[in-house]
C-alpha atoms as a PDB file:
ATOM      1  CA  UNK A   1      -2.506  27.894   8.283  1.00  0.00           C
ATOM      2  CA  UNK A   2      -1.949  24.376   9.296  1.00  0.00           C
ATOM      3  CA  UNK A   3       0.044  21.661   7.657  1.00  0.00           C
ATOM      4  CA  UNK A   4      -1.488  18.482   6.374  1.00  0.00           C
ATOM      5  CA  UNK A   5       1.208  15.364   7.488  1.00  0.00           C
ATOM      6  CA  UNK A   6       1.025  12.026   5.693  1.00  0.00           C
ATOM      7  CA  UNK A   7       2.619   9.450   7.808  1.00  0.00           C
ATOM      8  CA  UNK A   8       3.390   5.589   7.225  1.00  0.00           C
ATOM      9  CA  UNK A   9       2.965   3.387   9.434  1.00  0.00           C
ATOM     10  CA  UNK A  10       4.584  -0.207   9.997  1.00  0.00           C
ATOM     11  CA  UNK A  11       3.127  -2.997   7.211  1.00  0.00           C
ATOM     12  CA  UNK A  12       4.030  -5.746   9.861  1.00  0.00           C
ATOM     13  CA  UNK A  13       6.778  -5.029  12.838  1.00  0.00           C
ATOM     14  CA  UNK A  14       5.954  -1.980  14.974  1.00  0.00           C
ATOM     15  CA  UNK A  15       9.516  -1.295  15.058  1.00  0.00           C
ATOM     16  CA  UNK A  16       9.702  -0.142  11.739  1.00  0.00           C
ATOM     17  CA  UNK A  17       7.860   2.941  13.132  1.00  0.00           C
ATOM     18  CA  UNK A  18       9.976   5.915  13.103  1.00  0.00           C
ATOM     19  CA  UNK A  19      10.391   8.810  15.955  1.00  0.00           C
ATOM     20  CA  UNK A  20       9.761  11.378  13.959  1.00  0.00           C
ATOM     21  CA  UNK A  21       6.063   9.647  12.925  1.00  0.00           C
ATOM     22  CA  UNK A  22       5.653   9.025  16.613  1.00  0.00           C
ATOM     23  CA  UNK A  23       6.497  12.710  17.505  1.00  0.00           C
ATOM     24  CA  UNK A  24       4.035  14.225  14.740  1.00  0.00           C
ATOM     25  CA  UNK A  25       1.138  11.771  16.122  1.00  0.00           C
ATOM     26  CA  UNK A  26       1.131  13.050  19.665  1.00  0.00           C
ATOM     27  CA  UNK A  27       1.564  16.854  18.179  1.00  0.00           C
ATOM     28  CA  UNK A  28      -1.087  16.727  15.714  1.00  0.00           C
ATOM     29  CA  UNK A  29      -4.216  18.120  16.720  1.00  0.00           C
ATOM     30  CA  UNK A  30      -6.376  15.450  14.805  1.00  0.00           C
ATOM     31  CA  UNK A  31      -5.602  12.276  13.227  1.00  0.00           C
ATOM     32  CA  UNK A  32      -7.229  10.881  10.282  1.00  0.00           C
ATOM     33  CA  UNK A  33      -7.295   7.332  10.557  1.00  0.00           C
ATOM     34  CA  UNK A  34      -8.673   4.831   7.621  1.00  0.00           C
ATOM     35  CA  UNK A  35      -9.661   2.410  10.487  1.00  0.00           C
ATOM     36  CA  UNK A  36     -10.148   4.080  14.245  1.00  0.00           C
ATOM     37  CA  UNK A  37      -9.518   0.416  15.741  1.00  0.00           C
ATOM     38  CA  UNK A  38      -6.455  -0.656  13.833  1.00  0.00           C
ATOM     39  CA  UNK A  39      -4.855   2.636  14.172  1.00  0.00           C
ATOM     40  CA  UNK A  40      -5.792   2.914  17.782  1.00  0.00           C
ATOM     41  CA  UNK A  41      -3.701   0.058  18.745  1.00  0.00           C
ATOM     42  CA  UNK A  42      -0.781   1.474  17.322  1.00  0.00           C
ATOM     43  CA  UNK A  43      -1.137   4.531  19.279  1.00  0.00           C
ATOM     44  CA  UNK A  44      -1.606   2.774  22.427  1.00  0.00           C
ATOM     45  CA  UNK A  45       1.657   0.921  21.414  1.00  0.00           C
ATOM     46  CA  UNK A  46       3.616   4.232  21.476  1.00  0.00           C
ATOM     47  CA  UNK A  47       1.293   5.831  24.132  1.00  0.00           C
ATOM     48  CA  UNK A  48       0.174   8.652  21.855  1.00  0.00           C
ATOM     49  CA  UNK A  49      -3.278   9.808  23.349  1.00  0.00           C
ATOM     50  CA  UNK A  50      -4.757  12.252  20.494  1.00  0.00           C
ATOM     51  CA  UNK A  51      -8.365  12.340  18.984  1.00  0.00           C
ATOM     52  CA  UNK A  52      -9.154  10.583  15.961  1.00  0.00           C
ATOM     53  CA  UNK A  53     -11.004  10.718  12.929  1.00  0.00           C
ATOM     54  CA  UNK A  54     -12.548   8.308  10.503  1.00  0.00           C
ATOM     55  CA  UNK A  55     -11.090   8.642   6.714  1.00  0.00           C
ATOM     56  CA  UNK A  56     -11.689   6.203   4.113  1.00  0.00           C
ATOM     57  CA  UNK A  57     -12.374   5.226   0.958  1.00  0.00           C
ATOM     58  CA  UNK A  58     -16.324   5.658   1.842  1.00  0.00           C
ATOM     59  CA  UNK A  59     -16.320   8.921   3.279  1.00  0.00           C
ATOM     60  CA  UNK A  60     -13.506  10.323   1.950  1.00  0.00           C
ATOM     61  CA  UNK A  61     -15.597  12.764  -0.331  1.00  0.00           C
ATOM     62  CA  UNK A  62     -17.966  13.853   2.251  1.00  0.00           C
ATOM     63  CA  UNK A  63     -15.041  14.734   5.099  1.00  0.00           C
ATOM     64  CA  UNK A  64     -12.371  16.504   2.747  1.00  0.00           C
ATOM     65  CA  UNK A  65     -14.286  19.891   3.022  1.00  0.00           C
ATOM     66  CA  UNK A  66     -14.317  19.807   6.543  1.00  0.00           C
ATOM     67  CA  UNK A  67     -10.661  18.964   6.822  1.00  0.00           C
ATOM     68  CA  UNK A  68      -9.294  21.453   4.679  1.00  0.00           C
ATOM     69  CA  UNK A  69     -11.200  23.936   6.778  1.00  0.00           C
ATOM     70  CA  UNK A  70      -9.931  23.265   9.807  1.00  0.00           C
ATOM     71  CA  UNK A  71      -6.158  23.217   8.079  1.00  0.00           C
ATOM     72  CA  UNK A  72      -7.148  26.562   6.827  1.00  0.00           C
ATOM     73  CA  UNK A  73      -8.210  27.196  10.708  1.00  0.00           C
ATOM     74  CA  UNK A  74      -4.278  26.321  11.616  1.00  0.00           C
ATOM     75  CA  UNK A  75      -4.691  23.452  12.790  1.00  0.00           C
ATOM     76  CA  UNK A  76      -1.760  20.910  12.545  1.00  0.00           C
ATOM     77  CA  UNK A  77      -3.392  17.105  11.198  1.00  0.00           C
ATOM     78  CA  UNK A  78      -1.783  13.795  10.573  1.00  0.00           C
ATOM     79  CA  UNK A  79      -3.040  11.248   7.886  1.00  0.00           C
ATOM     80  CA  UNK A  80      -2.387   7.470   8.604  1.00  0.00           C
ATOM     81  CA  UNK A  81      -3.752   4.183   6.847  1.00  0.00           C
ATOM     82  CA  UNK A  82      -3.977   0.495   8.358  1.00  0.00           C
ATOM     83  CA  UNK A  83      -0.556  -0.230   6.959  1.00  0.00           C
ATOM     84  CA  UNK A  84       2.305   1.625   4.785  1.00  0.00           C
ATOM     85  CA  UNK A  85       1.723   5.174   3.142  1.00  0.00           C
ATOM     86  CA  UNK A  86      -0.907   6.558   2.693  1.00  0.00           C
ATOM     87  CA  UNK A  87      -1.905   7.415  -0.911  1.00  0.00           C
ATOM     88  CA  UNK A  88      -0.416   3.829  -2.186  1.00  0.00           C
ATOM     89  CA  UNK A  89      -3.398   1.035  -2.662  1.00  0.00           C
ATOM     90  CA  UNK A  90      -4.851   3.764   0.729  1.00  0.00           C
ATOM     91  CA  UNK A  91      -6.934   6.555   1.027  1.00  0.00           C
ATOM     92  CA  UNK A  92      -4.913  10.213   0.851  1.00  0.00           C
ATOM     93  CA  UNK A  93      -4.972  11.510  -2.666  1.00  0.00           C
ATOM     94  CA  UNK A  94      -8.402  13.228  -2.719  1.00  0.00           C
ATOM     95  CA  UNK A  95      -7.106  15.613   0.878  1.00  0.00           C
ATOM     96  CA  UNK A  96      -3.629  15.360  -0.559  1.00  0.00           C
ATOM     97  CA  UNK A  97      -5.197  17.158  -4.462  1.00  0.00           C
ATOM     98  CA  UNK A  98      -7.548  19.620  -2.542  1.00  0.00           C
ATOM     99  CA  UNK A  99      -4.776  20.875   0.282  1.00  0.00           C
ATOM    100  CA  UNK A 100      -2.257  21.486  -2.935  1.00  0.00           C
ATOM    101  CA  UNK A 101      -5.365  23.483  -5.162  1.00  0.00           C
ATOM    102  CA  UNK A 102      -5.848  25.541  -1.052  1.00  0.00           C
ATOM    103  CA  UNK A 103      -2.351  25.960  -0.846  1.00  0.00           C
ATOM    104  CA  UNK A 104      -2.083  24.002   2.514  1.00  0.00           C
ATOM    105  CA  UNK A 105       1.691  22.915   3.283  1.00  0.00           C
ATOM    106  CA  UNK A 106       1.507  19.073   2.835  1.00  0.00           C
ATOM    107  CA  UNK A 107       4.250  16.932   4.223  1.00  0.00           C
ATOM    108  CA  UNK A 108       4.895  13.191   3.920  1.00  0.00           C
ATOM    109  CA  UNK A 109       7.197  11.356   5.186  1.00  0.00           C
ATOM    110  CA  UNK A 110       9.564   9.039   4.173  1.00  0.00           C
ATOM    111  CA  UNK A 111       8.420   5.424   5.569  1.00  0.00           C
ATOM    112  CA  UNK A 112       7.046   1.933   5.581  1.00  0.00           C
ATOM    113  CA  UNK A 113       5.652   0.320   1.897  1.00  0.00           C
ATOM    114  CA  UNK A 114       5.133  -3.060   1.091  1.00  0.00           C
ATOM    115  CA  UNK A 115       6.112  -3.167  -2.617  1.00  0.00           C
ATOM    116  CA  UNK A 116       9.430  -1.880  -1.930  1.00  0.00           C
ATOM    117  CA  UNK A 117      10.998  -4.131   0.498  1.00  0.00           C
ATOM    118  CA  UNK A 118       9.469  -7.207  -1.182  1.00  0.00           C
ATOM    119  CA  UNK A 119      11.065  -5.489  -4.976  1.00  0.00           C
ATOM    120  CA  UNK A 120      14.315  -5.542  -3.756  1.00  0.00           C
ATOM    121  CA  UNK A 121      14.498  -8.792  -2.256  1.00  0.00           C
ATOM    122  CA  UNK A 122      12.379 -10.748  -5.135  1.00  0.00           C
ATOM    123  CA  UNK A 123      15.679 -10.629  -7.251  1.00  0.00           C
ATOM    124  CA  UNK A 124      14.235  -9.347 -10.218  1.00  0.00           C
ATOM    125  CA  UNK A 125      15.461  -6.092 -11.901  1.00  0.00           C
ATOM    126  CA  UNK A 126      14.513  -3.272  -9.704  1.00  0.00           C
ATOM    127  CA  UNK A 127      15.986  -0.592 -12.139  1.00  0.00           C
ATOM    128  CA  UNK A 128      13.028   0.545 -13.844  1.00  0.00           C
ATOM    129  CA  UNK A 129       9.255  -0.885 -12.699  1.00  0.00           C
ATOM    130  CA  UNK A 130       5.754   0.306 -12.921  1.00  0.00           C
ATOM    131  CA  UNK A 131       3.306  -0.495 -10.101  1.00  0.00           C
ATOM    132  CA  UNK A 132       0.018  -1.553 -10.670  1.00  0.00           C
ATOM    133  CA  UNK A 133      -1.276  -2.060  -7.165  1.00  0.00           C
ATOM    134  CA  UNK A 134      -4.712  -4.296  -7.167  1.00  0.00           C
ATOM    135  CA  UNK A 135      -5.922  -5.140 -10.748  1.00  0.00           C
ATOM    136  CA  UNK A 136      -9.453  -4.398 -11.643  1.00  0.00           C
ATOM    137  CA  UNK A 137     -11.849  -7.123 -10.019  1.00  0.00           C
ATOM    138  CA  UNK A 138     -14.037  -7.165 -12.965  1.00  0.00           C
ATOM    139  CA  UNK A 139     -14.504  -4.621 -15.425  1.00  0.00           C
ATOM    140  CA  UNK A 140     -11.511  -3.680 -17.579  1.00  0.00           C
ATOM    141  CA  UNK A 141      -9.505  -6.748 -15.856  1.00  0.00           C
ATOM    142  CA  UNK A 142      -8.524  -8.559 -18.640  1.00  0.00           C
ATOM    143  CA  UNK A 143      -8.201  -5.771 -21.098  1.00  0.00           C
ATOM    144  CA  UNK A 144      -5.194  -4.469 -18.432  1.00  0.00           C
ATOM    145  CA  UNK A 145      -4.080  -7.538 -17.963  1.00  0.00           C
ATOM    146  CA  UNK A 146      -3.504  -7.998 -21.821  1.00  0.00           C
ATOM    147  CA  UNK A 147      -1.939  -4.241 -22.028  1.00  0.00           C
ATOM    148  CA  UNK A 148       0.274  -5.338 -19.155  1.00  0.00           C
ATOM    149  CA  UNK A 149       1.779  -8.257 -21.327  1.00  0.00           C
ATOM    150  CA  UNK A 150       3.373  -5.959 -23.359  1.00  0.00           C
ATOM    151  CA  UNK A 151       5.080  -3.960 -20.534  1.00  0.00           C
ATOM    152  CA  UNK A 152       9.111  -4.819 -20.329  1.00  0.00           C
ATOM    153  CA  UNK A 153       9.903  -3.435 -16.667  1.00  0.00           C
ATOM    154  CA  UNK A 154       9.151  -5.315 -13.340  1.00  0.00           C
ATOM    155  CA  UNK A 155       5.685  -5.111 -12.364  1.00  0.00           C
ATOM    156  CA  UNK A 156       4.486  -4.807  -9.213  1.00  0.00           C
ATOM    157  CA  UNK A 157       0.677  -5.943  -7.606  1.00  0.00           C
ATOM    158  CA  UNK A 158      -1.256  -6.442  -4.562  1.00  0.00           C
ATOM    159  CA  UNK A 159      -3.178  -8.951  -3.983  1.00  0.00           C
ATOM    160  CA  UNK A 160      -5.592 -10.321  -1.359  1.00  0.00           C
ATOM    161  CA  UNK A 161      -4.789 -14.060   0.106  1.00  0.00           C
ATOM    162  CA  UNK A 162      -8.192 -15.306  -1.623  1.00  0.00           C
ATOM    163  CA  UNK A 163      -7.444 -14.194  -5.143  1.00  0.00           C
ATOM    164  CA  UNK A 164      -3.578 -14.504  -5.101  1.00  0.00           C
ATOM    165  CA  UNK A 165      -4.183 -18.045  -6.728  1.00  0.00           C
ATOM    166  CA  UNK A 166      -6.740 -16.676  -9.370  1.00  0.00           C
ATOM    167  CA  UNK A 167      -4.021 -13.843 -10.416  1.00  0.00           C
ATOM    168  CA  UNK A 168      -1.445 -16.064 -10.711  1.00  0.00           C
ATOM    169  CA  UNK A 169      -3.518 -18.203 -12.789  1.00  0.00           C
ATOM    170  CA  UNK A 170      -4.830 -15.335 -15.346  1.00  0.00           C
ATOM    171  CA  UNK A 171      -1.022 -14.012 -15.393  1.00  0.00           C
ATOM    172  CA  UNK A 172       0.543 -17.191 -16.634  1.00  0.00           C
ATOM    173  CA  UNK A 173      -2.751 -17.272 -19.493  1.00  0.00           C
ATOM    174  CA  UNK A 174      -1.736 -13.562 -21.026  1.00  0.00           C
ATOM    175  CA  UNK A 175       1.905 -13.727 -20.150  1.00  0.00           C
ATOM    176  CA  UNK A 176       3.153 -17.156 -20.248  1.00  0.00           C
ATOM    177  CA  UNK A 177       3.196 -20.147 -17.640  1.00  0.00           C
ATOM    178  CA  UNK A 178       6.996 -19.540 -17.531  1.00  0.00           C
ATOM    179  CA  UNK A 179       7.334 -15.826 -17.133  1.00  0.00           C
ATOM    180  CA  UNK A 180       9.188 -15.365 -13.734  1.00  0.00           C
ATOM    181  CA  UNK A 181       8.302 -14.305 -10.324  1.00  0.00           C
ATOM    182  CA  UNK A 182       7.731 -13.669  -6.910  1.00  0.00           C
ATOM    183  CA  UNK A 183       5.406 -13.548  -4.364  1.00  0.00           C
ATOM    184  CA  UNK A 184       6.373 -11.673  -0.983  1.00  0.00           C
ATOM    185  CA  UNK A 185       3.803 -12.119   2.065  1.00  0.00           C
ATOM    186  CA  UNK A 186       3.488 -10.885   5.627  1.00  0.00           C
ATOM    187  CA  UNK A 187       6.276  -8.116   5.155  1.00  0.00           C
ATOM    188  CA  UNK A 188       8.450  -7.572   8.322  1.00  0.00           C
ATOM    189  CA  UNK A 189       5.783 -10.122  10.440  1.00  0.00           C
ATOM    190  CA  UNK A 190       7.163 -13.517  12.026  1.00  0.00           C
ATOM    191  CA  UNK A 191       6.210 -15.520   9.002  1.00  0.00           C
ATOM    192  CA  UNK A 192       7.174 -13.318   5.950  1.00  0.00           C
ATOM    193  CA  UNK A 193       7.618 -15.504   3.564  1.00  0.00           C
ATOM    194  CA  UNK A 194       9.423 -14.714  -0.507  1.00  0.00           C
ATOM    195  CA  UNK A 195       8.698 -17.828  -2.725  1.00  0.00           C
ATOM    196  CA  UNK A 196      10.253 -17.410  -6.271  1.00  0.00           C
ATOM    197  CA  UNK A 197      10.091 -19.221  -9.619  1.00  0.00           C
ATOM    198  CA  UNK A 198       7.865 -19.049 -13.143  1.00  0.00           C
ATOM    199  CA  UNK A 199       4.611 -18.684 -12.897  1.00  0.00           C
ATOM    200  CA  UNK A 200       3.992 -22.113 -13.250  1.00  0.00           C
ATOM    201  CA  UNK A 201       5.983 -23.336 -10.423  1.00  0.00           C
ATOM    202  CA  UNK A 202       4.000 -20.681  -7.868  1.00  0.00           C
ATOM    203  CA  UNK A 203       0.752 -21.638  -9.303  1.00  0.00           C
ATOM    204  CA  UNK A 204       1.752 -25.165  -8.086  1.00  0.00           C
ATOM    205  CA  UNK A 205       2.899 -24.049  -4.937  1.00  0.00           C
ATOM    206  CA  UNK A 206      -0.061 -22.386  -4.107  1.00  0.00           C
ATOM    207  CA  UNK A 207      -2.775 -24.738  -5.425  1.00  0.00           C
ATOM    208  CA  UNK A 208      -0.954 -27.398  -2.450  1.00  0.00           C
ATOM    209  CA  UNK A 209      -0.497 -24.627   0.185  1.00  0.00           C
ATOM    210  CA  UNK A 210      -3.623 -21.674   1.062  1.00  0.00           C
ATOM    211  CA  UNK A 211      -2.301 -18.333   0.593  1.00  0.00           C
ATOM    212  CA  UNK A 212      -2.120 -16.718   4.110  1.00  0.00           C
ATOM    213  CA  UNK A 213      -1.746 -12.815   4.223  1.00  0.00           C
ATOM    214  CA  UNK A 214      -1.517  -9.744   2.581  1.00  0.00           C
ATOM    215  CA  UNK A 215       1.150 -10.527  -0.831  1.00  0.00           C
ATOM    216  CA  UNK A 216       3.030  -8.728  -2.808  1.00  0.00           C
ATOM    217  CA  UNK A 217       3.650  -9.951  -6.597  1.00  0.00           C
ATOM    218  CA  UNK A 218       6.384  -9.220  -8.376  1.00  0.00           C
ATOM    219  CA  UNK A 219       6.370 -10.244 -12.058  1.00  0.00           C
ATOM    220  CA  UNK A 220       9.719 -10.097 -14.730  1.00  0.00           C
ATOM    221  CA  UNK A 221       8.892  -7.803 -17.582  1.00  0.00           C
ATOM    222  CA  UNK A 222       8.853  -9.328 -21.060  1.00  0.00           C
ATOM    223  CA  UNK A 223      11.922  -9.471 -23.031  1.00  0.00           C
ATOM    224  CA  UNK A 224      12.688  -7.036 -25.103  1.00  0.00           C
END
């Protein structure tokens, strides 16, 4: 039987790639790729010439079957999305749930995620947070967003450049124009960027200055 291995890959600076994640790529029989294009420049990068496979979020369902079989055939296959881990805001939990229920040995490794580095460095309490990844677009948006007022740790979103100022905007309505917080973009690339201050103050900020690139939000949890 084969093993299933779920490998990050770098949000922004190729260095953050480990050896180990380079090793596993040019062992693995087949690798599972969310997009064929942005994953094949990476493995040109680190000269890793393996086949690939599509695996998203749109054919997920159809293509699990077929790769559990051929982990059940002993074949060794490696899981990657565009950026980060796997399974986080990314395809992987559908072949991660149906490998455990087959018994297939599944392996991830430790590796690159956007919330984490952009946590620690927002200087807001890190002890204790929930993650809420993207918020609904539409249905059941608000009614989370309300929940979420209640909620005393740190939480954490992503959000797309083109709707960063929108979310910003709906947060300060449900939890206060002067709740604090941070907004972490372009992790590990030439122009990360951390801006911090109420929600106010980065609703400002960003009505004067486009959002550019993925972000991260961090948002204080409401005093208890």
């Amino acid at each position: 039987m084969g093993k299933l291995y779920i490998i990050p890959t770098p949000v922004g600076n190729l260095e953050d790639m480990t050896f180990r994640a380079v090793r596993l790529l040019k062992e693995a029989q087949l690798i599972l790729a969310e997009d064929t294009r942005t994953t094949g420049i990476l493995l040109k990068h680190f000269d890793i010439q393996n086949k690939m496979q599509s695996y998203h979020k749109f054919n997920e369902h159809k293509a699990v079957s077929h790769i559990v079989d051929r982990l059940n055939a002993g074949e060794n296959i490696a899981l990657v999305s565009d950026a980060g881990t796997p399974g986080i805001s990314d395809p992987g939990f559908l072949v991660v749930r149906e490998c455990v229920k087959a018994g297939i040995n599944v392996e991830c490794l430790p590796g690159a995620t956007a919330f984490v580095p952009a946590l620690v460095s927002s200087g807001i309490p890190c002890d204790r947070f929930c993650f809420e990844g993207f918020l609904p677009q539409k249905k059941g948006r608000m009614t989370r967003l309300k929940a979420l007022a209640e909620e005393t740790r740190t939480i954490v979103f992503y959000e797309s450049p083109h709707r960063v100022l929108k979310t910003l905007t709906q947060l300060s309505e449900y939890m206060g124009e002067e709740r604090y917080a941070a907004t972490c973009r372009e992790i590990s690339k030439v122009y990360e960027e951390t801006r911090r201050g109420t929600l106010k103050e980065l609703i400002s900020h960003f009505s004067m200055n486009e959002p550019r690139g993925e972000f991260v939000i961090i948002l204080s949890g409401k005093n208890e």
